[in-house]
Protein backbone atom coordinates (compact mmCIF):
# COMPACT_ATOMS: atom_id res chain seq x y z
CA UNK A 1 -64.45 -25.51 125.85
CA UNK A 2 -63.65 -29.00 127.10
CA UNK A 3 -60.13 -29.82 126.39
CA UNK A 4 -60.06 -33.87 125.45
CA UNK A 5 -56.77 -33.69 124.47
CA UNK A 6 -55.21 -35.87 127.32
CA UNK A 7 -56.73 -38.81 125.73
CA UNK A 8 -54.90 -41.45 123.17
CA UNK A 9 -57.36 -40.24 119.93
CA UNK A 10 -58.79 -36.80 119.81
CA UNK A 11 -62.59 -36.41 119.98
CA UNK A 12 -64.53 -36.65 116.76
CA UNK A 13 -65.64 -33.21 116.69
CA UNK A 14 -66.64 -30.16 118.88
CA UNK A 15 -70.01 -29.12 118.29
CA UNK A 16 -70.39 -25.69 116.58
CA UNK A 17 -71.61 -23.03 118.67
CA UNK A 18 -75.36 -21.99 117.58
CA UNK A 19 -74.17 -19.02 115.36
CA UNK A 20 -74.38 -17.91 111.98
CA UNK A 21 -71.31 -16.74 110.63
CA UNK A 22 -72.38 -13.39 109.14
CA UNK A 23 -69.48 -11.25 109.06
CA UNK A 24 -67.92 -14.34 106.98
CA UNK A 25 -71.33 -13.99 104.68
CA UNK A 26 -70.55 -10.45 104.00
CA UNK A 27 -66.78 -11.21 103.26
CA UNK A 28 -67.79 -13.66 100.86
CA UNK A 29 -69.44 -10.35 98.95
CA UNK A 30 -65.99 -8.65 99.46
CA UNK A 31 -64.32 -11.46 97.64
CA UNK A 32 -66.16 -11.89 95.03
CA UNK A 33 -66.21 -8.01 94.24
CA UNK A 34 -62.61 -7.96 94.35
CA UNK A 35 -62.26 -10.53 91.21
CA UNK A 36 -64.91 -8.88 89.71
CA UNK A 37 -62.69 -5.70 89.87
CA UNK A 38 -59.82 -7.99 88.82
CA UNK A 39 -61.60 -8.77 85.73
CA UNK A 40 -62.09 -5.15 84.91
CA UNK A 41 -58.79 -5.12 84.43
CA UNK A 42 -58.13 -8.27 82.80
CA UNK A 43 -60.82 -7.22 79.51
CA UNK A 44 -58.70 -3.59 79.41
CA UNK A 45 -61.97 -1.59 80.58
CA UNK A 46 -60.17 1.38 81.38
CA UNK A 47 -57.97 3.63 78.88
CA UNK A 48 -54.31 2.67 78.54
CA UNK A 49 -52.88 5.15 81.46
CA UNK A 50 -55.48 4.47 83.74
CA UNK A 51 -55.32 0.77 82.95
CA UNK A 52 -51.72 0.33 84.65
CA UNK A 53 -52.69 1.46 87.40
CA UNK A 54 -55.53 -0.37 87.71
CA UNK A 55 -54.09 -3.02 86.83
CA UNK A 56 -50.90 -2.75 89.70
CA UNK A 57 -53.97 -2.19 92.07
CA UNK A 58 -56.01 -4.97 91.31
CA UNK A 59 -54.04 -7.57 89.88
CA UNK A 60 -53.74 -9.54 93.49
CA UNK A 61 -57.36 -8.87 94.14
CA UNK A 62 -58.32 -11.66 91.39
CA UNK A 63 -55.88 -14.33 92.97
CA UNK A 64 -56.58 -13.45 96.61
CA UNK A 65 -60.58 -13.90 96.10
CA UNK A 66 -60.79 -17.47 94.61
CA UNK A 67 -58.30 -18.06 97.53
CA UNK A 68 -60.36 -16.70 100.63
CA UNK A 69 -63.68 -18.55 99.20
CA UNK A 70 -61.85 -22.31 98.53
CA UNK A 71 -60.53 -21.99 102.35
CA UNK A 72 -63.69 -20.24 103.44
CA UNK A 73 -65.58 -23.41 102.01
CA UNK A 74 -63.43 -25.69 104.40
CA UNK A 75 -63.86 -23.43 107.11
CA UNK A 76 -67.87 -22.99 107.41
CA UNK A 77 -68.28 -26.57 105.89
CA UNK A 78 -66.51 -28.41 108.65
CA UNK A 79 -68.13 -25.47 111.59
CA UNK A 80 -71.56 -26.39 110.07
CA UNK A 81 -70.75 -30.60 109.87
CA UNK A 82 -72.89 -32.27 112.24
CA UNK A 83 -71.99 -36.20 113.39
CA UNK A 84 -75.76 -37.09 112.39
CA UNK A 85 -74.75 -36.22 108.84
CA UNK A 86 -74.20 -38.42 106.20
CA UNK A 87 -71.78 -38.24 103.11
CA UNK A 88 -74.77 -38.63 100.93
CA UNK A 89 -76.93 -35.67 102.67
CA UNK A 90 -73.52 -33.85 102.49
CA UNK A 91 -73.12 -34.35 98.55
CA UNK A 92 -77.16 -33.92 97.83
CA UNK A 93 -77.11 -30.15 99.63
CA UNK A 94 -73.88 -29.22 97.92
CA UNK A 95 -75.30 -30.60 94.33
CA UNK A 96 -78.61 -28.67 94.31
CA UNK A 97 -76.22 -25.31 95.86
CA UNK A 98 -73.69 -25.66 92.82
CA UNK A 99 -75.15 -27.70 89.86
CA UNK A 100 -78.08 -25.62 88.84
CA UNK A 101 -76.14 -22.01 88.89
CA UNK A 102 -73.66 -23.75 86.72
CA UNK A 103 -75.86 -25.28 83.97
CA UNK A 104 -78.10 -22.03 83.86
CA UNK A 105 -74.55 -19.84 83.22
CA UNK A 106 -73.38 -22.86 81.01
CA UNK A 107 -76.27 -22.19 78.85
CA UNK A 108 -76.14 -18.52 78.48
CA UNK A 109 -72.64 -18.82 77.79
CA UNK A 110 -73.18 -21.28 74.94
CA UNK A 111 -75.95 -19.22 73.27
CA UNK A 112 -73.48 -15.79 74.03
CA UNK A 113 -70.43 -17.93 72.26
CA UNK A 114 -72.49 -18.82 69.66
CA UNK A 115 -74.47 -16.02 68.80
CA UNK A 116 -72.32 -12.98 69.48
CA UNK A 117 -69.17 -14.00 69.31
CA UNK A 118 -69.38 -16.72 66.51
CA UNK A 119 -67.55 -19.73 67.69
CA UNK A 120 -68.28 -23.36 66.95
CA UNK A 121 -69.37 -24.67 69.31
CA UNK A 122 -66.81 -27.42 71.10
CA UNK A 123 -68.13 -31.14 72.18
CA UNK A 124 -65.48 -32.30 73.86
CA UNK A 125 -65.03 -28.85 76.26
CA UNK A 126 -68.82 -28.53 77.13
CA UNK A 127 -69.16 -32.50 78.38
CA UNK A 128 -65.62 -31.71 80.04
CA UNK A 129 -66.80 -28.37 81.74
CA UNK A 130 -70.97 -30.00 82.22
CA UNK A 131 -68.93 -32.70 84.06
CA UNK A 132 -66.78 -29.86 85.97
CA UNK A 133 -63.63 -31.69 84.88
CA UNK A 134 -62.18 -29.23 83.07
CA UNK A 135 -59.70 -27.75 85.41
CA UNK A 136 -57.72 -31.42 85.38
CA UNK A 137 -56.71 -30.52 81.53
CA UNK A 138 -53.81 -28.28 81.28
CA UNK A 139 -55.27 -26.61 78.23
CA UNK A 140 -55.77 -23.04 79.14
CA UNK A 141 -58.87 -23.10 76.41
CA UNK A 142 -60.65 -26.10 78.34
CA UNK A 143 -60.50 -24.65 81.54
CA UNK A 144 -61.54 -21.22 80.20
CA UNK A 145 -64.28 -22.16 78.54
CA UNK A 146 -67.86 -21.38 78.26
CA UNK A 147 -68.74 -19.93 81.63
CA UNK A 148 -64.16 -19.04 82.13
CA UNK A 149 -64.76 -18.91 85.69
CA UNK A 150 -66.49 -22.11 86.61
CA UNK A 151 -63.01 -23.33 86.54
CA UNK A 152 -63.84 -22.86 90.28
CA UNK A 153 -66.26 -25.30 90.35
CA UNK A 154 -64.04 -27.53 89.12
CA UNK A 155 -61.99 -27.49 92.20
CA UNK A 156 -65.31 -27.32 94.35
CA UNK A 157 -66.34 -30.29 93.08
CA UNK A 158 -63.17 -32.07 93.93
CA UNK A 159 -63.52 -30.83 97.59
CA UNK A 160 -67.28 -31.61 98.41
CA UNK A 161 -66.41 -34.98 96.88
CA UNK A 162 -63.60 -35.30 99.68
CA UNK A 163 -64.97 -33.12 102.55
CA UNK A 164 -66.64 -36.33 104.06
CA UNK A 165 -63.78 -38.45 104.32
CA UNK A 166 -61.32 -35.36 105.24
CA UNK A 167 -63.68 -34.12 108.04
CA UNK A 168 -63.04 -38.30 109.53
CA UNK A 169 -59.21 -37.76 109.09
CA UNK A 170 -58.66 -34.36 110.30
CA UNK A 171 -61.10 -34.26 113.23
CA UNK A 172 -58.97 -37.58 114.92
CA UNK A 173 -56.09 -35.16 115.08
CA UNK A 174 -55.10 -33.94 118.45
CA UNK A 175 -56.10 -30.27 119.01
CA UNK A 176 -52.92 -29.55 120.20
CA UNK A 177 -51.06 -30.57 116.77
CA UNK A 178 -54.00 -28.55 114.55
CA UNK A 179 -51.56 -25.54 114.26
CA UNK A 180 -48.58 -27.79 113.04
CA UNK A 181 -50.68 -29.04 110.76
CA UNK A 182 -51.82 -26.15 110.10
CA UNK A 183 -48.03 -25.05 109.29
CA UNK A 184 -47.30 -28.13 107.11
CA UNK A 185 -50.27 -27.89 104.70
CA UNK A 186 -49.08 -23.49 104.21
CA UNK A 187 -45.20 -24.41 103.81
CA UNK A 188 -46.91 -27.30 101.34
CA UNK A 189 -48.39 -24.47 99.64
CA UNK A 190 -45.19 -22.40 99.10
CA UNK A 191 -43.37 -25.49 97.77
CA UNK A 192 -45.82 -25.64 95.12
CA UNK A 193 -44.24 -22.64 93.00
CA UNK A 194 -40.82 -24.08 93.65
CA UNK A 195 -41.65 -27.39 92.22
CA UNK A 196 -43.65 -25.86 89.43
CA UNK A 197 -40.54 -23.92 88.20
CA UNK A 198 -39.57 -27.06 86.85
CA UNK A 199 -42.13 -27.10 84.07
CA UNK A 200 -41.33 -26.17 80.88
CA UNK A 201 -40.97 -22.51 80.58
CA UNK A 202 -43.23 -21.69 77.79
CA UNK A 203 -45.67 -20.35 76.68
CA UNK A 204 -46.32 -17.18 79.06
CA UNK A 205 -49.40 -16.32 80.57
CA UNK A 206 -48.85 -12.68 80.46
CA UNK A 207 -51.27 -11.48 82.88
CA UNK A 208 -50.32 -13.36 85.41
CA UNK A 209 -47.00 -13.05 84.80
CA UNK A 210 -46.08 -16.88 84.59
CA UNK A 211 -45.76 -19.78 82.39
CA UNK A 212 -49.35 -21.66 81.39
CA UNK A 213 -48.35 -24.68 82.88
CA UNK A 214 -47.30 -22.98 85.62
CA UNK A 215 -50.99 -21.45 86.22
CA UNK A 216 -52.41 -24.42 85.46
CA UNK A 217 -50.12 -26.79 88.60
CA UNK A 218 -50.16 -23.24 91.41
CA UNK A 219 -54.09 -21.79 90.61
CA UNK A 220 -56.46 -23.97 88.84
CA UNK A 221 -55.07 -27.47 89.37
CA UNK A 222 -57.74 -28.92 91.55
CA UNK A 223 -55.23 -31.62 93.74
CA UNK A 224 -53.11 -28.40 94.24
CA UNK A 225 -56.33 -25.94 95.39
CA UNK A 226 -57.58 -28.98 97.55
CA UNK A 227 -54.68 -27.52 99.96
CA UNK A 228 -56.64 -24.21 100.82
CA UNK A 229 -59.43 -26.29 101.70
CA UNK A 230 -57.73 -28.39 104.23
CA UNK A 231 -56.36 -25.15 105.06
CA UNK A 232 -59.85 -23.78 106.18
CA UNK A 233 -60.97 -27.34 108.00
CA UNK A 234 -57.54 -27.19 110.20
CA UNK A 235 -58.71 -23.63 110.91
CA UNK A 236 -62.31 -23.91 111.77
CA UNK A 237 -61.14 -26.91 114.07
CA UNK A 238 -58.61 -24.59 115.55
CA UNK A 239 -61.55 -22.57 116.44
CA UNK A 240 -63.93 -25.47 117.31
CA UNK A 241 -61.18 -26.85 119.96
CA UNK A 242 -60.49 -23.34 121.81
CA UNK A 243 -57.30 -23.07 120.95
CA UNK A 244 -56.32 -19.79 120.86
CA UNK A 245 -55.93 -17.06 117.55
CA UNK A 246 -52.54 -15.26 117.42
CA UNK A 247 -54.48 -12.03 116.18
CA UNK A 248 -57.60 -10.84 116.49
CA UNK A 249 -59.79 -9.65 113.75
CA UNK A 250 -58.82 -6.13 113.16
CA UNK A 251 -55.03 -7.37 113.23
CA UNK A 252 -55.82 -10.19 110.85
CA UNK A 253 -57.20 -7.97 108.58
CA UNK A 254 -53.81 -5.48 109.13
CA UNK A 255 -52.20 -8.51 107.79
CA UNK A 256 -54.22 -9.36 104.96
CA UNK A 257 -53.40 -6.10 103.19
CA UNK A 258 -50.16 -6.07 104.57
CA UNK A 259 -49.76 -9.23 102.76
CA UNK A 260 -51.46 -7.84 99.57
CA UNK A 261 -49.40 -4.49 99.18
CA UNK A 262 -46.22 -6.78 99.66
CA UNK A 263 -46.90 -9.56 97.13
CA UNK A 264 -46.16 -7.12 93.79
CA UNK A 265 -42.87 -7.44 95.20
CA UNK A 266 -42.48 -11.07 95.40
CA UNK A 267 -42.18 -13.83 92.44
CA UNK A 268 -45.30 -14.02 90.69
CA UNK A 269 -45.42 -17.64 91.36
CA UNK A 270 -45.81 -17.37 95.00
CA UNK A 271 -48.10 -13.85 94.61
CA UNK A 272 -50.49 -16.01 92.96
CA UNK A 273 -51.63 -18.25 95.87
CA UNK A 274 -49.16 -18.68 98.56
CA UNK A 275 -48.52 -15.39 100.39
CA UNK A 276 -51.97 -14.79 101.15
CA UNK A 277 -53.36 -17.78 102.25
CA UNK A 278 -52.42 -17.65 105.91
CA UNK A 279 -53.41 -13.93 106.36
CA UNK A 280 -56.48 -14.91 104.35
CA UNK A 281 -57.00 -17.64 106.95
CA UNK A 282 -56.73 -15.43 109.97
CA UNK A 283 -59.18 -13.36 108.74
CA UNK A 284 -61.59 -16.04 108.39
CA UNK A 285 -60.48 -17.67 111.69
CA UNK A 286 -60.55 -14.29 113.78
CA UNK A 287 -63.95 -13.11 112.23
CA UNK A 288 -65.34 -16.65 113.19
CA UNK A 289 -64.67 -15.84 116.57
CA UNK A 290 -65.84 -12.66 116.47
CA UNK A 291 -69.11 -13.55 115.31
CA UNK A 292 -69.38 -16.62 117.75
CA UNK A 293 -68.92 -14.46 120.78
CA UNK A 294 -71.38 -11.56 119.31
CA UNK A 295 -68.91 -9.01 118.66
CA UNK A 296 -70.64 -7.15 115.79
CA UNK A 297 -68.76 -5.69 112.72
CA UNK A 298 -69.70 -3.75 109.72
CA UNK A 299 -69.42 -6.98 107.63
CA UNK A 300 -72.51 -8.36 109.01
CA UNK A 301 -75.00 -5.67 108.84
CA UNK A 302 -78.20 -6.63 106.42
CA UNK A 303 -77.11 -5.10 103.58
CA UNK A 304 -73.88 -7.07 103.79
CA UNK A 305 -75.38 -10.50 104.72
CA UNK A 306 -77.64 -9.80 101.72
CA UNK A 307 -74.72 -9.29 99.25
CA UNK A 308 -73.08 -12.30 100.93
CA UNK A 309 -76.08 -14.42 99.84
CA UNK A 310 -76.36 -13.76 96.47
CA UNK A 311 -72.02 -13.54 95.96
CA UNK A 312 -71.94 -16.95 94.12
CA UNK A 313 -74.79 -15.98 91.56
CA UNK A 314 -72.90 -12.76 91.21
CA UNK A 315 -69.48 -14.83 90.65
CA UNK A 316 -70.93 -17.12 88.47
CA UNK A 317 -72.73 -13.79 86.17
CA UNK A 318 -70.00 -11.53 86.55
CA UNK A 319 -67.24 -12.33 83.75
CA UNK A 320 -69.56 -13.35 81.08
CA UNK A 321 -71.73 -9.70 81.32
CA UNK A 322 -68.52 -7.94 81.99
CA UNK A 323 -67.11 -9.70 78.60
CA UNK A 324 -70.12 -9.45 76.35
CA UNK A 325 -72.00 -6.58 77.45
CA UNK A 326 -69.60 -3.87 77.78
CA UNK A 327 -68.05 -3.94 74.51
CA UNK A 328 -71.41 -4.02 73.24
CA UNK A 329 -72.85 -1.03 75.58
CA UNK A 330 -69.74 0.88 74.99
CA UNK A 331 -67.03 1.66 73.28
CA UNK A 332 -63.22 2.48 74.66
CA UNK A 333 -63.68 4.87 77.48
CA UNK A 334 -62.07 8.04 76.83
CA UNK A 335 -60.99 8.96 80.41
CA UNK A 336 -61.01 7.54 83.71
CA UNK A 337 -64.36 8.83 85.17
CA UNK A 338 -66.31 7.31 82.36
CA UNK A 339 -64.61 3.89 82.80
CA UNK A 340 -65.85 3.77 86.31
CA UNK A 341 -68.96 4.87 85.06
CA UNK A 342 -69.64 2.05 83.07
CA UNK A 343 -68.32 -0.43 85.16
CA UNK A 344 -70.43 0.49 88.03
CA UNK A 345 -73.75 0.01 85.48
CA UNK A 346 -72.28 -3.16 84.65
CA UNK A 347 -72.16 -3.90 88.06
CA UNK A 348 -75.81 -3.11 88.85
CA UNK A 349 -76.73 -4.85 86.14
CA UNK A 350 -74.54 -8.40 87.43
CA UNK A 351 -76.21 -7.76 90.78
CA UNK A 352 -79.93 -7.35 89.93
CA UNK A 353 -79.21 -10.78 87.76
CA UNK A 354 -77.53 -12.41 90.54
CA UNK A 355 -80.62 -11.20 92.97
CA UNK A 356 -82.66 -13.06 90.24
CA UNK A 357 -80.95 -16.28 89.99
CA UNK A 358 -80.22 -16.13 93.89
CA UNK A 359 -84.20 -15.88 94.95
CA UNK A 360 -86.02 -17.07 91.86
CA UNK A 361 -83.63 -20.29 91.29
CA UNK A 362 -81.20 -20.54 93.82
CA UNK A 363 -83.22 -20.29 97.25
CA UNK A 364 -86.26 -22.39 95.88
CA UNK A 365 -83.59 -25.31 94.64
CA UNK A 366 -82.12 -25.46 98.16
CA UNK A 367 -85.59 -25.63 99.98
CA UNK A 368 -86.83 -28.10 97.57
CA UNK A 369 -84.33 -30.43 96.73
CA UNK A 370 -81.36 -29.99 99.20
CA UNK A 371 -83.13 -32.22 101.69
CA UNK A 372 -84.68 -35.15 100.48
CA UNK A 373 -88.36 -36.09 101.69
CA UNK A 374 -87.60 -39.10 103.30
CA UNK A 375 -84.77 -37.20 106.05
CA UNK A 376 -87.23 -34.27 106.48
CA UNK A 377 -88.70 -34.28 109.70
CA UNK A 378 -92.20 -34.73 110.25
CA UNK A 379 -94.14 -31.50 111.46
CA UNK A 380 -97.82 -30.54 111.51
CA UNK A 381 -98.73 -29.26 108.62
CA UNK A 382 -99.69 -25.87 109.59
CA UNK A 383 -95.37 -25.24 110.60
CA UNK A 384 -94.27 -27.46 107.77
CA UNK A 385 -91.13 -25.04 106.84
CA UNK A 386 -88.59 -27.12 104.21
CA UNK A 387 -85.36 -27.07 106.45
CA UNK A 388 -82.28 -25.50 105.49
CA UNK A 389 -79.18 -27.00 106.36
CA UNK A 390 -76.73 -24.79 108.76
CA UNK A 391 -73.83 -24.68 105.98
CA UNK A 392 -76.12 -23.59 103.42
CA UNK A 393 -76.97 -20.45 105.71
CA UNK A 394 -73.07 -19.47 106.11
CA UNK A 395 -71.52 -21.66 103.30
CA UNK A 396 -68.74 -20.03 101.39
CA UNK A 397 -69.07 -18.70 97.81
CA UNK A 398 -68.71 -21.78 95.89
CA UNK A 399 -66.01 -20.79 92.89
């Protein structure tokens, strides 16, 4: 790697090496099952004894996976950016990768809310979350609704609209300031909670063990997630320049439940985002690296490249089958063995529906419509193959 940095403005970019990132792929599958266990807890799926524990075990899982996929977006986003690219090539892939999971889970969730559980159906909250707005309104009932976790999007939408015009700013930084950076945007993280303690102090959130405006300004604010993002492109520049990792993978992921086992103990304010983003980071980072210089790892054998690919279908399907299916399969589990039971149906039932959406709807979208005609390139017509952009191979779970 070519160091520029002697010069008075820092290169554009570093080309990314020729690599998928497939050990990042198969975390993505690892996050997403961990708020899907999360969520297990959250709808009380397991009887009242069992359910504390469950719920001390998992309760960071939830927070920790929306965290490793928004700065997983910024990191395989800006490794897959190419200087031929254009903002509006950039917003047409992510469109056709996020829009069409949404509206088909916005739909079954609307039909679900209306014909099993019985609500009226709310205007103002479905052009709000079509629009994937709703996660700028501190209502907890606008951002939770319909689909509750395409709150995600929300914030997704926020960062593909910026990633062009962040990629300009952040690549003229010198590589040898990335890591201070790097260190400003995590200690601007921790001051969130700090400053958020200054909200009002009620209502509670119960389960996650702060006030509702306080959830709302640390976890789903999209201004405040946009951090984690830029969190991932300073990372995946760290890489891209050569400078070096202070831990490798297996000691990154050391840290990450290092970090996890410790944050019960801390304020739930700062559990909720702050103490795992850097270990989260590292991971990503380290397991970059990895995969760039063709050190294999469990995480990107098939199997777990194939979970990896269909982990945002299965994010976006998860809560609403979890939430209307079990109570409807099932009634209150009478010991702990039949709670897993169920749940692990349920979850073979989320993943053959995310396998569904993933190659029937998903897949085709991208090859038809993430590229348009016009930027194709021209090929005989006996190897026409409709191209598939790099970061749509290794992108991050989107939500």
């Amino acid at each position: 790697m070519v160091d520029l940095s002697h010069r008075d403005e820092a290169p554009s970019r570093v080309e990314p090496r020729p690599v998928q990132l497939r050990s990042l792929t198969g975390l993505r599958f690892v996050a997403a099952f961990m708020v899907f266990a999360f969520h297990s807890t959250y709808l009380g799926m397991y009887p009242p004894g069992v359910q504390r524990v469950m719920e001390a075990i998992l309760w960071q899982g939830g927070w920790s996976g929306v965290s490793f996929f928004f700065v997983l977006s910024g990191f395989v986003l800006t490794w897959s950016a190419r200087p031929t690219d254009t903002p509006r090539a950039f917003w047409r892939r992510r469109f056709f990768k996020l829009y069409p999971n949404h509206v088909i889970t916005f739909i079954a969730a609307a039909i679900l809310l209306a014909t099993v559980a019985r609500v009226a159906f709310n205007g103002r909250d479905a052009f709000l979350n079509l629009l994937l707005i709703q996660s700028w309104f501190p209502q907890l009932d606008t951002r939770g609704s319909f689909n509750s976790v395409s709150w995600s999007l929300s914030c997704e939408a926020l960062f593909y609209l910026s990633f062009p015009f962040l990629l300009r700013w952040i690549d003229r930084i010198r590589p040898e300031r990335l890591w201070t950076w790097l260190g400003g945007m995590v200690a601007a993280i921790a001051v969130v909670p700090l400053l958020s303690s200054a909200l009002p102090q009620n209502p509670l959130f119960p389960f996650a063990r702060v006030t509702e405006l306080e959830f709302w300004i640390i976890y789903q604010f999209p201004p405040t997630r946009m951090l984690d993002f830029v969190v991932g492109i300073l990372l995946a520049r760290i890489v891209l320049t050569g400078r070096k990792l202070p831990v490798s993978r297996g000691a990154a992921a050391t840290l990450v439940v290092a970090a996890y086992a410790v944050s019960p103990l801390l304020p739930p304010a700062f559990s909720l985002v702050a103490v795992m983003v850097l270990p989260l980071g590292l991971l990503i980072a380290a397991a970059a690296k990895a995969d760039a210089e063709a050190r294999p790892s469990w995480m990107s054998s098939r199997i777990m490249v194939w979970l990896g690919d269909v982990s945002f279908a299965f994010y976006m399907w998860h809560a609403l089958i979890l939430f209307y299916v079990h109570p409807w399969l099932f009634g209150p589990a009478s010991n702990a063995a039949t709670a897993l039971a169920e749940i692990a149906l349920l979850f073979e039932v989320i993943l053959v529906v995310s396998w569904l959406q993933f190659s029937r709807i998903e897949r085709p979208m991208m090859r038809r419509f993430a590229v348009s005609r016009r930027d194709r390139p021209q090929v005989p017509a006996v190897a026409a193959v409709t191209p598939v952009h790099p970061d749509d191979r290794a992108d991050a779970r989107e939500g």
